[in-house]
N, C-alpha and C. Protein backbone atom coordinates (compact mmCIF):
# COMPACT_ATOMS: atom_id res chain seq x y z
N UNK A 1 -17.16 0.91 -7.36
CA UNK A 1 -15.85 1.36 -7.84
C UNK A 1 -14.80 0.43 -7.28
N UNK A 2 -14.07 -0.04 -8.24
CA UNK A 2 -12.70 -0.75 -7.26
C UNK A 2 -11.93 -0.41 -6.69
N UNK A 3 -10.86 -1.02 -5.76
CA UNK A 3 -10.45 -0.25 -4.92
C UNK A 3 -8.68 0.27 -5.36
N UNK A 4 -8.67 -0.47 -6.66
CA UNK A 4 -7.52 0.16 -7.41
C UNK A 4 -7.61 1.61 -7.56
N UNK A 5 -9.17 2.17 -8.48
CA UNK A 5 -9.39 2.91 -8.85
C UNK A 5 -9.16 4.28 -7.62
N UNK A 6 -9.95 3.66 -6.48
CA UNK A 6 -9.77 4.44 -5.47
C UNK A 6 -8.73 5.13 -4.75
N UNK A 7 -7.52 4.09 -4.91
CA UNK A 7 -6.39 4.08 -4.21
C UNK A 7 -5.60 4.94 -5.17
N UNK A 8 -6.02 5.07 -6.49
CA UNK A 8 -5.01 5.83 -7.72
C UNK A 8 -5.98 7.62 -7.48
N UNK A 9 -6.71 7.38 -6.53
CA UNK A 9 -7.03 9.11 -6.68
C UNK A 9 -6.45 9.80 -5.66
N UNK A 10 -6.13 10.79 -5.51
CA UNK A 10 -4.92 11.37 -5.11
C UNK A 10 -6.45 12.47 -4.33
N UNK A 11 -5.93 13.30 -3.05
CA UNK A 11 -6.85 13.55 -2.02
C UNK A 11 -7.59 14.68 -3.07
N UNK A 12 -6.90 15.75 -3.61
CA UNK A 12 -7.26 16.70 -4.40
C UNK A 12 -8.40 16.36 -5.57
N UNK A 13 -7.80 15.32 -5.94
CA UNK A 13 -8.93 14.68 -7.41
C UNK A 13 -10.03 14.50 -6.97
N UNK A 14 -9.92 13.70 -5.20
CA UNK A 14 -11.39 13.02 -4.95
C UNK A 14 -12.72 14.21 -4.50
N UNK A 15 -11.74 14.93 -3.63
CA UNK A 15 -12.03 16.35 -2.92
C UNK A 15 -13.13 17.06 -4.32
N UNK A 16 -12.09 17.35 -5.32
CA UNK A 16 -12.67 17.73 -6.65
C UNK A 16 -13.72 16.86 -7.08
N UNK A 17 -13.60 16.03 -7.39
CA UNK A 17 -14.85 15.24 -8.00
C UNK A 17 -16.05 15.41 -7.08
N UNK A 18 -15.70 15.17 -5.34
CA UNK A 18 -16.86 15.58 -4.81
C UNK A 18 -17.53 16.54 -4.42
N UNK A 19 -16.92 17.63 -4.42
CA UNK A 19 -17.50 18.90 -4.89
C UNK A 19 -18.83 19.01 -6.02
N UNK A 20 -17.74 18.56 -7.21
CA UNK A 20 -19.31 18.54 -8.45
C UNK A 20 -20.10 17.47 -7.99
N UNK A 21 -19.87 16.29 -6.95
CA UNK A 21 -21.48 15.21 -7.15
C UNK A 21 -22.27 15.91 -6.11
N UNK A 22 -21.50 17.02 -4.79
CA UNK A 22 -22.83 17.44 -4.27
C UNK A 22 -23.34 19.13 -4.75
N UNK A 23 -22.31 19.65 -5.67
CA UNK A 23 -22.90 20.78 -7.04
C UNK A 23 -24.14 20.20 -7.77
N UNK A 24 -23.86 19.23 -8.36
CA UNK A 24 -24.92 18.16 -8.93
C UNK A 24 -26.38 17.72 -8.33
N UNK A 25 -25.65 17.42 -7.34
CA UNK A 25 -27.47 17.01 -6.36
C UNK A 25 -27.85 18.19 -5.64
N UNK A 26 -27.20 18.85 -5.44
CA UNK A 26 -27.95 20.24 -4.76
C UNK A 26 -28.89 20.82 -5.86
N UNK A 27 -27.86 20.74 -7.39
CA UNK A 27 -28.75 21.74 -8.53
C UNK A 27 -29.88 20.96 -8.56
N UNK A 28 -29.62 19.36 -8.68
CA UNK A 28 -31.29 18.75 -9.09
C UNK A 28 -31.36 18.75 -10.48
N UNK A 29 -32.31 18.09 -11.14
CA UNK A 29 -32.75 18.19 -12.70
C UNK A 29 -32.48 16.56 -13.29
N UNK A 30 -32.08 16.03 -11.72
CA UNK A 30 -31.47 14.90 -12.15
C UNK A 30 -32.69 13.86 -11.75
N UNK A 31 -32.70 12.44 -12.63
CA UNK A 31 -33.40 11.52 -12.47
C UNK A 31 -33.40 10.96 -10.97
N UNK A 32 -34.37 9.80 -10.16
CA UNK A 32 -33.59 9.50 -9.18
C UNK A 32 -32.76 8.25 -9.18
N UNK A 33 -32.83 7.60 -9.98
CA UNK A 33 -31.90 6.77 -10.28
C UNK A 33 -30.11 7.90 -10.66
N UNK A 34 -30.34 8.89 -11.13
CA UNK A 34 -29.14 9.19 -11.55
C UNK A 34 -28.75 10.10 -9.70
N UNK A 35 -29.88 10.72 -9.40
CA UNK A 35 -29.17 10.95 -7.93
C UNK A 35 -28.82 9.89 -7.31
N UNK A 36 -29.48 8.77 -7.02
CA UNK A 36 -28.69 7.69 -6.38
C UNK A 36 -27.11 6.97 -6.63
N UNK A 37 -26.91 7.28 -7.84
CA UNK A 37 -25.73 6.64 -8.32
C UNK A 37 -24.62 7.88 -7.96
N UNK A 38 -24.99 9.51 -7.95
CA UNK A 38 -24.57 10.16 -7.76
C UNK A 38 -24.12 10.39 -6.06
N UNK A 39 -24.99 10.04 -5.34
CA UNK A 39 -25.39 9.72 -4.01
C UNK A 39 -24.03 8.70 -3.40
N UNK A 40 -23.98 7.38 -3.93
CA UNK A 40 -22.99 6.55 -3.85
C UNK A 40 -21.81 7.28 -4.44
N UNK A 41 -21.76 7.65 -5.32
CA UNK A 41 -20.72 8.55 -5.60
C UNK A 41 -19.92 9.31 -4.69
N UNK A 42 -20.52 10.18 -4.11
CA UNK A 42 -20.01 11.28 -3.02
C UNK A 42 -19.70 10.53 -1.52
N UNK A 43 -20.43 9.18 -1.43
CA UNK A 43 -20.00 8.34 -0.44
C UNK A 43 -18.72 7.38 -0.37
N UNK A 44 -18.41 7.31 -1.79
CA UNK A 44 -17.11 6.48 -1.99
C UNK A 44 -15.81 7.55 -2.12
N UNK A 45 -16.17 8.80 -2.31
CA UNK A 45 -15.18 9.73 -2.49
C UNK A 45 -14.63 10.22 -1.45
N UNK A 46 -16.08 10.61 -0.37
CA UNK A 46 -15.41 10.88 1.00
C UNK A 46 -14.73 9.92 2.10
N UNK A 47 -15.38 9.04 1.43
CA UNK A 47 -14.47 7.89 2.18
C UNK A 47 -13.07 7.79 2.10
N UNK A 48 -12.34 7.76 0.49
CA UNK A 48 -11.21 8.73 -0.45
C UNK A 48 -10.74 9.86 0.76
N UNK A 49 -11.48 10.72 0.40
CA UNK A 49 -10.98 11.78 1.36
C UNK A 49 -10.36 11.49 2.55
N UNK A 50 -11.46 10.67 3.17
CA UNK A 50 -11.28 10.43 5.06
C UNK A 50 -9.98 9.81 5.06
N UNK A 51 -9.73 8.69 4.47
CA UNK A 51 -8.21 7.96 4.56
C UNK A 51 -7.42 9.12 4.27
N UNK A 52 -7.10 9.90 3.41
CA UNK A 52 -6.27 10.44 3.05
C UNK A 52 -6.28 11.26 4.42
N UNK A 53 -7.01 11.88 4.47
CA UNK A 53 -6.83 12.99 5.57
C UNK A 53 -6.43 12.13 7.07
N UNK A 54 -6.72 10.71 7.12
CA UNK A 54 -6.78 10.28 8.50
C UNK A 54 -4.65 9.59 8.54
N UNK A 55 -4.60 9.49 7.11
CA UNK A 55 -3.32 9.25 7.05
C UNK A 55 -2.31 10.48 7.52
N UNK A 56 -2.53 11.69 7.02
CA UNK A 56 -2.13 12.44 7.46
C UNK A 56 -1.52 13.09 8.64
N UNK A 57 -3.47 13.13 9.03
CA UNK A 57 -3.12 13.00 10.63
C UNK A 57 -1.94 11.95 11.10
N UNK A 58 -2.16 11.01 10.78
CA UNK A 58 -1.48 10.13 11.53
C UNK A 58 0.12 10.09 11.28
N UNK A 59 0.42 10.79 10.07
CA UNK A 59 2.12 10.87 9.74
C UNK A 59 2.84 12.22 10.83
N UNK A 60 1.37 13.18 10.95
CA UNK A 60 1.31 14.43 11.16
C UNK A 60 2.06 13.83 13.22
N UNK A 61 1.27 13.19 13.58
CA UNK A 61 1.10 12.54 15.24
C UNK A 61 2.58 11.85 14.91
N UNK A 62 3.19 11.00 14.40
CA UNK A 62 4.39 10.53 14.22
C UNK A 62 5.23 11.15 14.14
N UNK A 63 5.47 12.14 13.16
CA UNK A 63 6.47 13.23 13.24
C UNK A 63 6.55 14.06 14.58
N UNK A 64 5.33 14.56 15.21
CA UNK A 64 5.70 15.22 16.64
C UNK A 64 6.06 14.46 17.50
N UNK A 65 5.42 13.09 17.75
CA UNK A 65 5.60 12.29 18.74
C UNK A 65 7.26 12.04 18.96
N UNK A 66 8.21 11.78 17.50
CA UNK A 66 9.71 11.54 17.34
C UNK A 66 10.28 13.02 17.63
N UNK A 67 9.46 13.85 17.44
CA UNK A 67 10.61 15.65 17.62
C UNK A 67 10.34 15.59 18.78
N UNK A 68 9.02 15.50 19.44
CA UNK A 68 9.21 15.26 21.20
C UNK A 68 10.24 14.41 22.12
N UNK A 69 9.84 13.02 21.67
CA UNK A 69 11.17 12.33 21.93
C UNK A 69 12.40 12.58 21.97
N UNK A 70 12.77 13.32 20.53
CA UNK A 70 14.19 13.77 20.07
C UNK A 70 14.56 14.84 21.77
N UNK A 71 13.81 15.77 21.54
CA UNK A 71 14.04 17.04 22.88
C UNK A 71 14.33 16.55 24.09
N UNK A 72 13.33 15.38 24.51
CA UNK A 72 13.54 14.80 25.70
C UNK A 72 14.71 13.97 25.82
N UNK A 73 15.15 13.33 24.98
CA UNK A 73 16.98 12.55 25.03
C UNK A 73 17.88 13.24 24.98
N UNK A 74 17.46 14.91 24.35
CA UNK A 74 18.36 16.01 24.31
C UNK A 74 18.51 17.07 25.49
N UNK A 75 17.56 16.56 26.04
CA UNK A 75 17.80 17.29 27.82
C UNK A 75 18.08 16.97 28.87
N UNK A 76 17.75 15.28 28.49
CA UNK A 76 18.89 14.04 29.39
C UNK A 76 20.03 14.34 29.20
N UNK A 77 20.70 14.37 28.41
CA UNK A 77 21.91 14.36 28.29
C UNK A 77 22.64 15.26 28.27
């Protein structure tokens, strides 16, 4: 998958899509060529996921780190 494609899925879409590829391989019925592709599938999505969520975190750690700061220049003074 490219990494355009990747970068245009939004955390919810990927979350969603990977839901049904491990709905999919849990049900079975599937070839193993088509589980494998399905397989890579759910590996490129959570990966999707992980950034998104690791971005988060990390806006999440920025925002407290500056309201902490903010308090502490506000009790200096």
């Amino acid at each position: 998958m490219a990494a355009t494609t990747e970068e245009a899925l939004g955390y919810e879409q990927a979350r969603d899509e990977l839901i049904e590829v491990v709905r999919r391989l849990e049900t079975g019925g599937t070839t193993l060529e088509e589980s494998l592709a399905l397989w890579e599938r759910g590996e490129e999505l959570a990966k999707v996921c992980r950034r998104w969520l690791e971005g988060a975190r990390a806006r999440l750690d920025a925002a407290m780190s500056s309201s902490e700061d903010g308090e502490t220049e506000d009790a200096a003074e």
